[in-house]
PDB file of N, CA and C in Angstrom:
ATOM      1  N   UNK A   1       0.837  -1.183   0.000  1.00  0.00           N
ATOM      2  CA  UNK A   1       0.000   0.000   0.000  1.00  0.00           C
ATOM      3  C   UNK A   1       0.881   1.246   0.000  1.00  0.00           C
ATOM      4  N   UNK A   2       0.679   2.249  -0.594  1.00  0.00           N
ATOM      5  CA  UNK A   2       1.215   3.412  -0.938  1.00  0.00           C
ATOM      6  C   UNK A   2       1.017   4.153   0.596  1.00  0.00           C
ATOM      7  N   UNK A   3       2.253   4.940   0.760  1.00  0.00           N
ATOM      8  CA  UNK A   3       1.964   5.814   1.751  1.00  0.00           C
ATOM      9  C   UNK A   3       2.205   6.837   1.721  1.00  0.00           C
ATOM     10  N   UNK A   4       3.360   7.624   0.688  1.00  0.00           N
ATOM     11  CA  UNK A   4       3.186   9.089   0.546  1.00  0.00           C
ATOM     12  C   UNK A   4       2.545   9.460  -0.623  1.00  0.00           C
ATOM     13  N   UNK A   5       2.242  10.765  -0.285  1.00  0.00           N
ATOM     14  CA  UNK A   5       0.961  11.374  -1.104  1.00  0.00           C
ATOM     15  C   UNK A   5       1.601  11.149  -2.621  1.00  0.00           C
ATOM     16  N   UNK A   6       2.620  11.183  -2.814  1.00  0.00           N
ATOM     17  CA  UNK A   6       3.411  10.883  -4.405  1.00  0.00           C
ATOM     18  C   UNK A   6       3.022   9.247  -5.275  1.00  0.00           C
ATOM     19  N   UNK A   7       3.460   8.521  -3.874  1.00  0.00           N
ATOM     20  CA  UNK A   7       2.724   6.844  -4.601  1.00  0.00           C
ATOM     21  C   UNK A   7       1.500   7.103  -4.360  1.00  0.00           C
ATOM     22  N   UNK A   8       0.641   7.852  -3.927  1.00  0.00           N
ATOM     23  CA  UNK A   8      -0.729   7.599  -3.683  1.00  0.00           C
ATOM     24  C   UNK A   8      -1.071   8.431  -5.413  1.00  0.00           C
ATOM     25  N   UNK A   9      -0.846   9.222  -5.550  1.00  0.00           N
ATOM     26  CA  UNK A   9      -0.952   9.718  -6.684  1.00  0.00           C
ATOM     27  C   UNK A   9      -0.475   9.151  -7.634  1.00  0.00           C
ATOM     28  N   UNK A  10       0.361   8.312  -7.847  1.00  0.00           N
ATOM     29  CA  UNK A  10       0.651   7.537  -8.708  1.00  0.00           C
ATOM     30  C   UNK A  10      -0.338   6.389  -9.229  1.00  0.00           C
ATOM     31  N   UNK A  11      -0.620   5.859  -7.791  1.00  0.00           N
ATOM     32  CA  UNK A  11      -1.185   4.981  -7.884  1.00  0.00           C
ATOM     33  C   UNK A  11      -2.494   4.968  -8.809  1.00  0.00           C
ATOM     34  N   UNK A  12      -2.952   6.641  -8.286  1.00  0.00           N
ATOM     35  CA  UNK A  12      -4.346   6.958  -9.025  1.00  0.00           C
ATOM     36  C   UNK A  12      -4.491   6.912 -10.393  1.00  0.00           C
ATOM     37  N   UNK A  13      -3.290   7.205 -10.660  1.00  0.00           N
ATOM     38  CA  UNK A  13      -2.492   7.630 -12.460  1.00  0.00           C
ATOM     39  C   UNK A  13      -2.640   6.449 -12.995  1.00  0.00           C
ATOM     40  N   UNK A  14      -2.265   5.484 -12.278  1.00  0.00           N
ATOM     41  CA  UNK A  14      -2.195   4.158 -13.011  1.00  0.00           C
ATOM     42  C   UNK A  14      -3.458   3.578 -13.241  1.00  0.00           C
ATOM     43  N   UNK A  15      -4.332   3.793 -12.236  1.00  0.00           N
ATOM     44  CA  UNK A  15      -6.149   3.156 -12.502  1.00  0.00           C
ATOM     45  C   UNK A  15      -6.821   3.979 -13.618  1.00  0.00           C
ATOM     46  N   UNK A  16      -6.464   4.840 -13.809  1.00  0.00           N
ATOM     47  CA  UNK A  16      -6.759   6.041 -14.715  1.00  0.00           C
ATOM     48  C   UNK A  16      -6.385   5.525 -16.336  1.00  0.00           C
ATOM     49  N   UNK A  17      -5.162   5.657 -16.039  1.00  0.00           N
ATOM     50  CA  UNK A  17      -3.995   4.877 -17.101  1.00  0.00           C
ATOM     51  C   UNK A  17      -4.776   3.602 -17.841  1.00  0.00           C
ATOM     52  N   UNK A  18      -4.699   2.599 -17.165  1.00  0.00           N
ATOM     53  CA  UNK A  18      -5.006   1.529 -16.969  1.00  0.00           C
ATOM     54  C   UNK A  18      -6.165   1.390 -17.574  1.00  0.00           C
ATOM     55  N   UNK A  19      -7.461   1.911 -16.992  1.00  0.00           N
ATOM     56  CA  UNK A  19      -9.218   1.646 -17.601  1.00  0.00           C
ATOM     57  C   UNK A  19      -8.908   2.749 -18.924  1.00  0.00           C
ATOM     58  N   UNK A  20      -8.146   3.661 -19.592  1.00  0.00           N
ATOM     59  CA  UNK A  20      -7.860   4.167 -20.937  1.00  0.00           C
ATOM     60  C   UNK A  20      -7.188   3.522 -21.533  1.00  0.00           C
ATOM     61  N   UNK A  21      -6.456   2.857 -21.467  1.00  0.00           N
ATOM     62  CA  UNK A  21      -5.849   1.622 -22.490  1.00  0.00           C
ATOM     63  C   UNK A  21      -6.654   0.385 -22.635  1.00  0.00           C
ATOM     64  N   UNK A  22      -7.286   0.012 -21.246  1.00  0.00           N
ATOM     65  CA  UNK A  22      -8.137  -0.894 -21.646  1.00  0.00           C
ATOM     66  C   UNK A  22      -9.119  -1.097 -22.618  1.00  0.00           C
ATOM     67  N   UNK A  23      -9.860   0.489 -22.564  1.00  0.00           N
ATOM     68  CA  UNK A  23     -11.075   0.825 -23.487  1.00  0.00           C
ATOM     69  C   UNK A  23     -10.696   0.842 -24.818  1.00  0.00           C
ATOM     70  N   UNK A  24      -9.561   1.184 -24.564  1.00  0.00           N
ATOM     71  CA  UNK A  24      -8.739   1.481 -26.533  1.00  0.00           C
ATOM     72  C   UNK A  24      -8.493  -0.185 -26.877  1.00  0.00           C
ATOM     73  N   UNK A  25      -8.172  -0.909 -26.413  1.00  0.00           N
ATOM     74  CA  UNK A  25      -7.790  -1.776 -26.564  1.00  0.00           C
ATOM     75  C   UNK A  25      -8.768  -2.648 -26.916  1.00  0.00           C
ATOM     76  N   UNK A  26     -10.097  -2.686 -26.017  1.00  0.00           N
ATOM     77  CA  UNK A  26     -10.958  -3.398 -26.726  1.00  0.00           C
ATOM     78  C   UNK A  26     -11.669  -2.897 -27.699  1.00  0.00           C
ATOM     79  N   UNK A  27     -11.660  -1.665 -28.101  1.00  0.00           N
ATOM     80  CA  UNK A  27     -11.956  -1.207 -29.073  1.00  0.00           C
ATOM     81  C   UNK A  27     -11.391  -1.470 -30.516  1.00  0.00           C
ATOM     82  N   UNK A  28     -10.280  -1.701 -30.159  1.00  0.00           N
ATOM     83  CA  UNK A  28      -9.233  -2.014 -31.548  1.00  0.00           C
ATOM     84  C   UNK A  28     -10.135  -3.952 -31.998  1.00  0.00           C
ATOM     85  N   UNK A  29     -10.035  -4.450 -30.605  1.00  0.00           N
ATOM     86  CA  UNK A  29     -10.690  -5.965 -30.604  1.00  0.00           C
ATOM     87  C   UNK A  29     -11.704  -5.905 -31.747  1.00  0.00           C
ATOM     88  N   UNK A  30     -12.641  -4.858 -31.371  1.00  0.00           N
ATOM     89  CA  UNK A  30     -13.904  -4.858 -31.785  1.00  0.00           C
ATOM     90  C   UNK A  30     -13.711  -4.243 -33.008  1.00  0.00           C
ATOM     91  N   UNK A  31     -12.759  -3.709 -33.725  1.00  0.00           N
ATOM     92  CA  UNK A  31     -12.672  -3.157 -34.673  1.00  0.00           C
ATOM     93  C   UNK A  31     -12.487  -4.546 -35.791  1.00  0.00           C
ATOM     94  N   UNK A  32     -11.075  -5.446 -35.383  1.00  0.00           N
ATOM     95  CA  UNK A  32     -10.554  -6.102 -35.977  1.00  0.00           C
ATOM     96  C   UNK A  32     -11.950  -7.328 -36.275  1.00  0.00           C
ATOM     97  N   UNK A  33     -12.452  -7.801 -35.039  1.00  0.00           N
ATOM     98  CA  UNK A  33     -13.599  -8.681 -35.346  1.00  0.00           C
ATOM     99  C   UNK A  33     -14.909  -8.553 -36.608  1.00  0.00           C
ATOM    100  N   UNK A  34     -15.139  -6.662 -36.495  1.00  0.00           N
ATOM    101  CA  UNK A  34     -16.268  -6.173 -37.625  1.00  0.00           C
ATOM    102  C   UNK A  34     -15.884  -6.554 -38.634  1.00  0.00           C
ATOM    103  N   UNK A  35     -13.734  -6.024 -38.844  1.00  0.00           N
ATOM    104  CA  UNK A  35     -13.629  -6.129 -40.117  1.00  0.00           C
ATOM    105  C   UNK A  35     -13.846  -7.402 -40.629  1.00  0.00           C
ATOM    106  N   UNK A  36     -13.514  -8.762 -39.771  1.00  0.00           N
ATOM    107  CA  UNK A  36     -13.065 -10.107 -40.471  1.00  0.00           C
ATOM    108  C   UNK A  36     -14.656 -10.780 -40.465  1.00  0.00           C
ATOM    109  N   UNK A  37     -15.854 -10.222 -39.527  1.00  0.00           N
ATOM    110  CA  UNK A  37     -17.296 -10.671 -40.293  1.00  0.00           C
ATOM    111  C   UNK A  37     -17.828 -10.000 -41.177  1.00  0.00           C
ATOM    112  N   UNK A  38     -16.845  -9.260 -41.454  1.00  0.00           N
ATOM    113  CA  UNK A  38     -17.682  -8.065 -42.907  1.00  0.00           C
ATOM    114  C   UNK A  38     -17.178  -9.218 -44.348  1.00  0.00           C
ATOM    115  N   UNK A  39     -15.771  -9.177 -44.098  1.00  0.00           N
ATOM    116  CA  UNK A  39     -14.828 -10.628 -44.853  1.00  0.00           C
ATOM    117  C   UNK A  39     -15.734 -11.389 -45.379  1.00  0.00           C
ATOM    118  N   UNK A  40     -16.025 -12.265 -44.188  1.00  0.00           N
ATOM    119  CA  UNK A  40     -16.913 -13.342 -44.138  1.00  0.00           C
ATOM    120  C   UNK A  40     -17.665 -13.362 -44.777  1.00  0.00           C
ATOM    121  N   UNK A  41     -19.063 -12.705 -44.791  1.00  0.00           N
ATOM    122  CA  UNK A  41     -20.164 -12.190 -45.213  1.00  0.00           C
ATOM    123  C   UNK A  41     -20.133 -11.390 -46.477  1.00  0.00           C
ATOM    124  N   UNK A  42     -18.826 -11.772 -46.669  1.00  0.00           N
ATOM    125  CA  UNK A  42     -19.172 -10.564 -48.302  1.00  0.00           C
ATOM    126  C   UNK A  42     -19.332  -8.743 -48.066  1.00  0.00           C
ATOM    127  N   UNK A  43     -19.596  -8.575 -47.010  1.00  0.00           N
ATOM    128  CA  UNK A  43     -20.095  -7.008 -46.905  1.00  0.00           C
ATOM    129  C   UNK A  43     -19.883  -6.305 -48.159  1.00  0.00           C
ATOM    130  N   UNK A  44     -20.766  -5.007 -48.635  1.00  0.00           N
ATOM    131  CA  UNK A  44     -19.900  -4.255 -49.550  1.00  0.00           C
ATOM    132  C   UNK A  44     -19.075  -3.317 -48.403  1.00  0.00           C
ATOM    133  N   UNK A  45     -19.151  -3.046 -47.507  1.00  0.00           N
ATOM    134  CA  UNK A  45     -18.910  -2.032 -46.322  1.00  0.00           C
ATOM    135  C   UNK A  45     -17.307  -2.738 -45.879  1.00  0.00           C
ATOM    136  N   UNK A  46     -16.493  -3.752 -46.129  1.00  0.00           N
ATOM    137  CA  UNK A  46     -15.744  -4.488 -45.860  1.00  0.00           C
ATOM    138  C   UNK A  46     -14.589  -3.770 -45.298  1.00  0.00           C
ATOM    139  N   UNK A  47     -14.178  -3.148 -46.908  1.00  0.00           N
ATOM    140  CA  UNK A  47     -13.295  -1.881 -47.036  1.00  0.00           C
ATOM    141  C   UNK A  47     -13.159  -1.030 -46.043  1.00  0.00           C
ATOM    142  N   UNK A  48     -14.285  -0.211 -45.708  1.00  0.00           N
ATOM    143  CA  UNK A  48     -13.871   0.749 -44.648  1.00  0.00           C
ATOM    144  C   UNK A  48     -13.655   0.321 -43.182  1.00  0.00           C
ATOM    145  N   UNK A  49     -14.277  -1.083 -43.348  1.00  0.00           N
ATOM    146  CA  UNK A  49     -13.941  -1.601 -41.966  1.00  0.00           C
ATOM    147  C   UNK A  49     -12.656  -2.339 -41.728  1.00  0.00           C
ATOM    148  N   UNK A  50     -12.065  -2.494 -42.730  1.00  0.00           N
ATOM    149  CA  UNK A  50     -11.057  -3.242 -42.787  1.00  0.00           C
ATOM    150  C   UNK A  50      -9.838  -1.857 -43.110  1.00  0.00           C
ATOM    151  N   UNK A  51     -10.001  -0.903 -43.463  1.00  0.00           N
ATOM    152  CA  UNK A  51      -9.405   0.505 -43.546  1.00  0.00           C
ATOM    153  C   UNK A  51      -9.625   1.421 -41.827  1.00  0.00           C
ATOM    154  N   UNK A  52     -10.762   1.247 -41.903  1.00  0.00           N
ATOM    155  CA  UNK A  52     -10.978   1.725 -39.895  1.00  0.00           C
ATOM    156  C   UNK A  52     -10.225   0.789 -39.037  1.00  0.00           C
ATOM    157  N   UNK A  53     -10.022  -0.963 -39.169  1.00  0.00           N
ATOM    158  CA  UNK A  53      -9.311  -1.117 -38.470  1.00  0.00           C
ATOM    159  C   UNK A  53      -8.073  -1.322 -38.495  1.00  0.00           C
ATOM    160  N   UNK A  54      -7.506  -1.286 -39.643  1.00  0.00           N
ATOM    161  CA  UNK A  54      -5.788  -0.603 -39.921  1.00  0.00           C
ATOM    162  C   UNK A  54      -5.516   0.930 -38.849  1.00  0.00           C
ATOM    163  N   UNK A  55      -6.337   1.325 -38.992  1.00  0.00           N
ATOM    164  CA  UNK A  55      -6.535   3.023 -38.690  1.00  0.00           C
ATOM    165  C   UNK A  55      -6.109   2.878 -36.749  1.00  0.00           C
ATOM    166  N   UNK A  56      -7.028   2.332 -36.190  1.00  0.00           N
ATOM    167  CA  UNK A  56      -7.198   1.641 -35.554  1.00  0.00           C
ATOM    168  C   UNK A  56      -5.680   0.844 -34.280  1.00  0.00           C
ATOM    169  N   UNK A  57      -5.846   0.025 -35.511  1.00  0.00           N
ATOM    170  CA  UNK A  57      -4.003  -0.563 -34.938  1.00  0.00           C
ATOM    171  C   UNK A  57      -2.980   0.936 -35.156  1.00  0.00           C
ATOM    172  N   UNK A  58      -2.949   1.230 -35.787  1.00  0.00           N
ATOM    173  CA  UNK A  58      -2.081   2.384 -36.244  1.00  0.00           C
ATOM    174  C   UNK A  58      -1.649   3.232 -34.714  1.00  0.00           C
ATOM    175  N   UNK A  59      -2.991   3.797 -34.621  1.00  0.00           N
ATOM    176  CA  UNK A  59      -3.458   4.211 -33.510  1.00  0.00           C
ATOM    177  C   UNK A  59      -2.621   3.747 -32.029  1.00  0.00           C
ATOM    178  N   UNK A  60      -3.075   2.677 -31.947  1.00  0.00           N
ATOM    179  CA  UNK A  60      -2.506   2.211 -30.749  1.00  0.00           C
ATOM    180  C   UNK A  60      -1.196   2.012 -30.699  1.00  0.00           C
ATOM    181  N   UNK A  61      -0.611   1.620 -32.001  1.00  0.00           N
ATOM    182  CA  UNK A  61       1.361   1.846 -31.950  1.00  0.00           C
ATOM    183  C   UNK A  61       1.864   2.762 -31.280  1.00  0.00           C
ATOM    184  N   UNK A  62       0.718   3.606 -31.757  1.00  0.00           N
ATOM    185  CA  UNK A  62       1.415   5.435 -31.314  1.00  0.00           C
ATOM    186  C   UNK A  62       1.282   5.528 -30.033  1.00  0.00           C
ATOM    187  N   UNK A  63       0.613   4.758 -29.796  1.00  0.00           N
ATOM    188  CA  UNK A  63       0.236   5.055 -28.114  1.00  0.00           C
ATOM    189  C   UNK A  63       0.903   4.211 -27.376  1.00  0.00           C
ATOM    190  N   UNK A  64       1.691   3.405 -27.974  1.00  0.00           N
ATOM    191  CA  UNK A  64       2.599   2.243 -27.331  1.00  0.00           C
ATOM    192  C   UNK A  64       1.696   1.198 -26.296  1.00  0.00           C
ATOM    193  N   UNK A  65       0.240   1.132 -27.107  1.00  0.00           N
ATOM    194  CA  UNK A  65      -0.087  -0.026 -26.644  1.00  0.00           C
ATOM    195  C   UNK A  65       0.238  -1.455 -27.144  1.00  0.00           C
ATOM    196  N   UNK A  66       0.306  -1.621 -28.328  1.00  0.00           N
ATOM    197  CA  UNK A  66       0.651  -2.607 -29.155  1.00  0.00           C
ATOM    198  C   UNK A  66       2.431  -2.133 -29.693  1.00  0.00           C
ATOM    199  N   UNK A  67       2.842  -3.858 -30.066  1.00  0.00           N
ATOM    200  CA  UNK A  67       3.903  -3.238 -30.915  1.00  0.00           C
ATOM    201  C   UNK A  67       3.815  -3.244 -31.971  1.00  0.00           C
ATOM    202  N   UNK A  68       4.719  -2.323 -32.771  1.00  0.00           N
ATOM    203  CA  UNK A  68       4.669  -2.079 -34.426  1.00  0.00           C
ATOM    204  C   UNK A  68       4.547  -3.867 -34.772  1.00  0.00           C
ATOM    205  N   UNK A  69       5.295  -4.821 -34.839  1.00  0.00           N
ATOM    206  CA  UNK A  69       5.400  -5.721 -35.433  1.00  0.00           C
ATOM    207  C   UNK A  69       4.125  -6.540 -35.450  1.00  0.00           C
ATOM    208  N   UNK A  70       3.341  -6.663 -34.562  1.00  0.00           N
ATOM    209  CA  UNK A  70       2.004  -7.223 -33.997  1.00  0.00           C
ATOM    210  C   UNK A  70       1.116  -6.204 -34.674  1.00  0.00           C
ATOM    211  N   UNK A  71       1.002  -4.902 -35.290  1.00  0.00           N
ATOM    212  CA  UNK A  71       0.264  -4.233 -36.076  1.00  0.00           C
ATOM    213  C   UNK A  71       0.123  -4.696 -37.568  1.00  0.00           C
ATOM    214  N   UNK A  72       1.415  -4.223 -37.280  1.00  0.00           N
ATOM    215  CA  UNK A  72       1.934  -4.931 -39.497  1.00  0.00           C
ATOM    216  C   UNK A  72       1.387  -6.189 -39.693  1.00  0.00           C
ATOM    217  N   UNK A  73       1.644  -7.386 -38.455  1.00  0.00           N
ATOM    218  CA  UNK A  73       1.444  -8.608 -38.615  1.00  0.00           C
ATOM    219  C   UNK A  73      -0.107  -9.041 -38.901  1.00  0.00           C
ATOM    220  N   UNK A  74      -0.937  -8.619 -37.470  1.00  0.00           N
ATOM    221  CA  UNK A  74      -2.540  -8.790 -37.879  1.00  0.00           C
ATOM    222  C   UNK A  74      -2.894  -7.724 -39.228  1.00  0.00           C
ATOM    223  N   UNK A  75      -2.617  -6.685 -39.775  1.00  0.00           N
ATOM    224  CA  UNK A  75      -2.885  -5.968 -41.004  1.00  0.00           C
ATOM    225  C   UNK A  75      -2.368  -7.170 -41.980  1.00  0.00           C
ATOM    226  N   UNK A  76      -1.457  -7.601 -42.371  1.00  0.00           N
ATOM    227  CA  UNK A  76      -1.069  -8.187 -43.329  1.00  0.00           C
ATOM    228  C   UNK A  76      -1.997  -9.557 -43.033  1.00  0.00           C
ATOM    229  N   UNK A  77      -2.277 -10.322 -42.243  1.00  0.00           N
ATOM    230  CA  UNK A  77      -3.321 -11.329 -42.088  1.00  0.00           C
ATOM    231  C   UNK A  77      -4.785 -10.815 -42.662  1.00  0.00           C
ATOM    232  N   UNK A  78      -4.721  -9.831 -41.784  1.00  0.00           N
ATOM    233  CA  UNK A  78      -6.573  -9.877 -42.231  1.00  0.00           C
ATOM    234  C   UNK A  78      -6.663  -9.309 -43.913  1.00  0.00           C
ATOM    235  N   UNK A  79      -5.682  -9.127 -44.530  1.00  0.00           N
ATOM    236  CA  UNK A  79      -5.898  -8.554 -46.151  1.00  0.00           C
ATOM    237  C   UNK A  79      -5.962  -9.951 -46.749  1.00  0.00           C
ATOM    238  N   UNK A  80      -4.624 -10.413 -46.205  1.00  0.00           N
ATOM    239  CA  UNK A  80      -4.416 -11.874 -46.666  1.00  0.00           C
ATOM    240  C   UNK A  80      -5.763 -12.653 -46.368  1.00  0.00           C
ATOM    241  N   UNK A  81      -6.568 -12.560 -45.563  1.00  0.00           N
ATOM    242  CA  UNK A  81      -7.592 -13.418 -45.565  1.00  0.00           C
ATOM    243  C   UNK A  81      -8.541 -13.032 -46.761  1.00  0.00           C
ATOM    244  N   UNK A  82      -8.438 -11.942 -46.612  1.00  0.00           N
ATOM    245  CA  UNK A  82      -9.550 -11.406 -47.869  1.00  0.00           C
ATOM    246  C   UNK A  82      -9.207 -11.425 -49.064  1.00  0.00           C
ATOM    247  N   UNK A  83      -7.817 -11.439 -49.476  1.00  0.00           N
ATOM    248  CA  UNK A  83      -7.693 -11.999 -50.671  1.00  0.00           C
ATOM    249  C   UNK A  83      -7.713 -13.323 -50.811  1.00  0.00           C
ATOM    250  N   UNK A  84      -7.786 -14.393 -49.938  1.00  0.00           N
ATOM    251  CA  UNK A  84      -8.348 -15.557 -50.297  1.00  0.00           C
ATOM    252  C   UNK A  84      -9.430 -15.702 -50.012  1.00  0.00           C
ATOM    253  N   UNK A  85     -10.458 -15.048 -49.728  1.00  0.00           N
ATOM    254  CA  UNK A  85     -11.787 -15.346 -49.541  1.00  0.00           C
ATOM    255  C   UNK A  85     -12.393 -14.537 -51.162  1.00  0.00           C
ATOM    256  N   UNK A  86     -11.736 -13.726 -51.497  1.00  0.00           N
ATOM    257  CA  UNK A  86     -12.727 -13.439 -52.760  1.00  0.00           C
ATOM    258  C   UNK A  86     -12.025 -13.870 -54.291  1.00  0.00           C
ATOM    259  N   UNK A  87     -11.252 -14.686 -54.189  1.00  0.00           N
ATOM    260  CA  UNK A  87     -10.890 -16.035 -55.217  1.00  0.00           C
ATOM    261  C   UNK A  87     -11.958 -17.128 -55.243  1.00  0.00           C
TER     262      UNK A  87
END
């Protein structure tokens, strides 16, 4: 347990911290999931969801939630899926 007012304030920073990365984070989740049932389903809407969630990952690099390599990596998957799904 924190006892000067400095870790106590820290501490606060971090719950703060913490439930804002979380929210981004599942947000990116929920991004990546729309795009790959839009995939699925044919959507014509596919594109922007699959462009929103590039956007998306992008996003969170910058914010040093994710790393660059784990961005590039799921982006280059989920295209790759879609170019074998519309062959």
């Amino acid at each position: 347990m924190a006892h000067s007012n400095q870790a106590k304030k820290r501490v606060r920073q971090n719950l703060k911290t913490e439930l804002h990365n979380r929210s981004i984070k599942s947000r990116l989740s929920h991004y990546i999931k729309l795009a790959y049932a839009a995939i699925d389903n044919n959507d014509e809407k596919k594109d922007d969801l699959i462009k929103t969630a590039q956007s998306n990952l992008d996003k969170a690099v910058n914010k040093n939630l994710i790393h660059k390599n784990k961005a590039s990596r799921t982006k280059s998957r989920m295209l790759k899926y879609k170019k074998r799904t519309e062959s």
